[in-house]
Protein backbone atom coordinates (compact mmCIF):
# COMPACT_ATOMS: atom_id res chain seq x y z
CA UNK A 1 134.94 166.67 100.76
CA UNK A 2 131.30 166.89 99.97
CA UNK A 3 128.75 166.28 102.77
CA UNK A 4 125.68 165.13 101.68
CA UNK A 5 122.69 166.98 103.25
CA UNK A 6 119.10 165.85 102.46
CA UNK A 7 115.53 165.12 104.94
CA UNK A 8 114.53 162.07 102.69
CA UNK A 9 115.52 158.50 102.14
CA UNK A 10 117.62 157.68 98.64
CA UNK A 11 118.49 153.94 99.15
CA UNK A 12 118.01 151.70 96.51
CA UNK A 13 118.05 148.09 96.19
CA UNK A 14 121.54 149.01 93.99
CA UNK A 15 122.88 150.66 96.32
CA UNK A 16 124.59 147.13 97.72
CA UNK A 17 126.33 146.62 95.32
CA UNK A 18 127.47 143.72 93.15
CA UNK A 19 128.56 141.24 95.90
CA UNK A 20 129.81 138.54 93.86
CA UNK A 21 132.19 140.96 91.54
CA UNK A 22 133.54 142.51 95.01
CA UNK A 23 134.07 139.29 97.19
CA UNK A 24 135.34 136.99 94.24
CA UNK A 25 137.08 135.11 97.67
CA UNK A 26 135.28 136.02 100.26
CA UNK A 27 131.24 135.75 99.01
CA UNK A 28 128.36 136.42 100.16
CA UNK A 29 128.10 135.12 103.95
CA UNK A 30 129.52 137.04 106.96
CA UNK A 31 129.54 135.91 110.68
CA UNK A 32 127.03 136.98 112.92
CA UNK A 33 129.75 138.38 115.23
CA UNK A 34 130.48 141.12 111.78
CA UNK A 35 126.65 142.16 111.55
CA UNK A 36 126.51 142.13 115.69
CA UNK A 37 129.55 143.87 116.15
CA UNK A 38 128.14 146.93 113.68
CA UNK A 39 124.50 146.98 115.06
CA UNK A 40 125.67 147.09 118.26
CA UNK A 41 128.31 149.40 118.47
CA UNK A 42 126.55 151.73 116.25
CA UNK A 43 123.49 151.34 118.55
CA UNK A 44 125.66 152.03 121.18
CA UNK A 45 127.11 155.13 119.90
CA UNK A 46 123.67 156.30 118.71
CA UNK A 47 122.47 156.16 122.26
CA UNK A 48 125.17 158.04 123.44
CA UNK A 49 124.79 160.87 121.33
CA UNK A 50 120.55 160.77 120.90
CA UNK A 51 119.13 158.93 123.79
CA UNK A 52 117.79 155.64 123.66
CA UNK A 53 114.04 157.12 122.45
CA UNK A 54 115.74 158.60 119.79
CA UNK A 55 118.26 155.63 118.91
CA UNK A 56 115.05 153.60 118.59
CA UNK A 57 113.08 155.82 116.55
CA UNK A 58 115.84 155.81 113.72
CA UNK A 59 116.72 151.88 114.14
CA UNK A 60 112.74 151.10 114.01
CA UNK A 61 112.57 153.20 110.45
CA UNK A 62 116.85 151.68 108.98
CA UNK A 63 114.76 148.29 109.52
CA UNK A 64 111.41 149.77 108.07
CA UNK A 65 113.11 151.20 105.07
CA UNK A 66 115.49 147.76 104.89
CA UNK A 67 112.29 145.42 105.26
CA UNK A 68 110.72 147.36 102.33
CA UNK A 69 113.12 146.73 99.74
CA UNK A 70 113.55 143.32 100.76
CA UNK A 71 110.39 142.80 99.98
CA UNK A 72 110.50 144.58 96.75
CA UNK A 73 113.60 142.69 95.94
CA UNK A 74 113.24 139.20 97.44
CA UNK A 75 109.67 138.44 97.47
CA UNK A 76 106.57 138.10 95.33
CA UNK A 77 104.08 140.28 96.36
CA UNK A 78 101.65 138.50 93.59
CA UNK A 79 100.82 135.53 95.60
CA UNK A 80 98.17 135.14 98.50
CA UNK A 81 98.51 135.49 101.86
CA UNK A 82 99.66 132.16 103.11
CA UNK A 83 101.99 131.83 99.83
CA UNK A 84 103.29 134.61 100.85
CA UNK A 85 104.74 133.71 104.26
CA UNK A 86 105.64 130.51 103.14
CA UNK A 87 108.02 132.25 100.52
CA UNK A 88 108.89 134.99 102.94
CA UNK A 89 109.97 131.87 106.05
CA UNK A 90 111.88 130.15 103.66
CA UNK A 91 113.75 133.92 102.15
CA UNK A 92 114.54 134.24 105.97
CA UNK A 93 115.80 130.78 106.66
CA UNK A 94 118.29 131.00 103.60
CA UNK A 95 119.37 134.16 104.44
CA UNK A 96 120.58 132.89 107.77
CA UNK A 97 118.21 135.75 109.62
CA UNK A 98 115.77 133.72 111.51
CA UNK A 99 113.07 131.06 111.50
CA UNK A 100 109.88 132.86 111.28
CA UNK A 101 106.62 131.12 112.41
CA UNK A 102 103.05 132.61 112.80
CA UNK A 103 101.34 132.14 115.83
CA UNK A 104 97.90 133.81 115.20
CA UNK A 105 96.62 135.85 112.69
CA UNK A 106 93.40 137.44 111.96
CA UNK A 107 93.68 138.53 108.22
CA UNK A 108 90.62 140.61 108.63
CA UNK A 109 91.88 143.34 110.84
CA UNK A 110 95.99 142.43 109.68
CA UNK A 111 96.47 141.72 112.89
CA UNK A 112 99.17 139.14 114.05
CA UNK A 113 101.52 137.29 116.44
CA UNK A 114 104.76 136.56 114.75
CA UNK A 115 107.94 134.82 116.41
CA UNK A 116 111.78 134.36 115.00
CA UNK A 117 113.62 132.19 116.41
CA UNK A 118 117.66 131.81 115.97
CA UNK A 119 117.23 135.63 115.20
CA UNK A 120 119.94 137.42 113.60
CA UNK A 121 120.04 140.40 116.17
CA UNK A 122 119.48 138.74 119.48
CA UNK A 123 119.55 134.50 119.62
CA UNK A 124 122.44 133.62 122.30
CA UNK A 125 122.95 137.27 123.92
CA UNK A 126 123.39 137.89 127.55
CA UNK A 127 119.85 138.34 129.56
CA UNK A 128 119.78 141.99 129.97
CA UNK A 129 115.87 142.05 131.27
CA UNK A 130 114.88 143.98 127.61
CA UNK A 131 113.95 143.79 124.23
CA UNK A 132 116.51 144.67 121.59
CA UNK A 133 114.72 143.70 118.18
CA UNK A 134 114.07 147.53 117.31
CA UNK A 135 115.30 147.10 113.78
CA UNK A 136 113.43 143.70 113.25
CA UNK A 137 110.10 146.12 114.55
CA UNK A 138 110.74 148.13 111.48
CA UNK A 139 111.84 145.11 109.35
CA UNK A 140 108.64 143.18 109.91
CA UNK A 141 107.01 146.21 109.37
CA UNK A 142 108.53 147.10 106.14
CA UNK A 143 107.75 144.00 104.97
CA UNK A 144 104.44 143.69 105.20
CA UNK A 145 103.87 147.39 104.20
CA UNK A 146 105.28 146.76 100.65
CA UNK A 147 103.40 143.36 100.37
CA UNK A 148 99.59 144.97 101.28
CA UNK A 149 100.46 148.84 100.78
CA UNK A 150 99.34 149.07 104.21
CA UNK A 151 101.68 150.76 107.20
CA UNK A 152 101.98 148.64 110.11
CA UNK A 153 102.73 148.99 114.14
CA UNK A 154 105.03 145.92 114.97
CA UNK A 155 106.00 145.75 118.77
CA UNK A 156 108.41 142.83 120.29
CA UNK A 157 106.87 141.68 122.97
CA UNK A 158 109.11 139.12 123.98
CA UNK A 159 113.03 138.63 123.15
CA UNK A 160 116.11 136.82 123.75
CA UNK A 161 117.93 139.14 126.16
CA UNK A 162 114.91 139.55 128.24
CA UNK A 163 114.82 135.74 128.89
CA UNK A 164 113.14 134.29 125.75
CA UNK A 165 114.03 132.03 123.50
CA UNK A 166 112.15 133.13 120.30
CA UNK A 167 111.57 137.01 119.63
CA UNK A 168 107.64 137.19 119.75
CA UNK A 169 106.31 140.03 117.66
CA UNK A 170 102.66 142.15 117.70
CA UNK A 171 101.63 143.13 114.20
CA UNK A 172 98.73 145.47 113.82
CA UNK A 173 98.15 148.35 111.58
CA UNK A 174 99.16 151.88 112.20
């Protein structure tokens, strides 16, 4: 068996797959519980075997990477700003992973207060006095990196599990 040995990302948009031709019966939607049960158990597993520093550090950049190609793949980075996030709330909402609203942004410096609410990773878990949206940090900011060409710092600031009810992101640049 070959193991594949490399220091550099290779995903692709392809890489998924043709959904439809492999779940003829099955489709496109899975249950929350499915993606939970993988993020967290890997997470879990990750932690155990790099520390929770580490574990972060590679969830933060699986979202980063993730968030960039959804962009590339699911949104027009032609229109303005404010077209923009309309198109991207309503790419979240019917994807099922969250309601995104912006609190405050100064377009100036990119800088920006971002909340998701029924959030794929976190709405409805136990209150566990932390944040747990690494991989929507990266997300976010793979996002908006491929839509301005910018890199960005996104930090959760507030989150379901540490007594929320909406994740509350900080967007600035790096």
């Amino acid at each position: 068996m070959f193991q594949e040995d490399r220091n550099y990302n290779k995903f692709t948009w392809e890489d998924l797959g043709d959904i439809e031709q492999g779940r003829p019966n099955l489709g496109m939607s899975v249950p929350v519980l499915a993606y939970r049960l993988l993020q967290y158990t890997l997470r879990d597993v990750l932690i155990t075997e790099f520390g929770v520093d580490k574990t972060n550090e590679v969830i933060i950049k699986a979202g980063r990477l993730a968030g960039f190609h959804f962009c590339e793949n699911m949104l027009n980075k032609e229109l303005d700003f404010n077209g923009f996030v309309a198109e991207l709330q309503q790419t979240l909402k019917e994807q099922k992973i969250g309601i995104l609203r912006v609190e405050k942004v100064n377009l100036e410096r990119l800088e920006m207060t971002l909340t998701v609410a029924e959030d794929l990773d976190c709405s409805g878990l136990p209150f566990t006095d932390e944040v747990v949206c690494q991989y929507d940090e990266g997300f976010i900011a793979g996002i908006l990196e491929a839509y301005t060409g910018k890199a960005f710092l996104v930090k959760e600031i507030d989150c379901w599990a540490s007594g929320d009810r909406v994740c509350r992101f900080d967007v600035r640049l790096k």
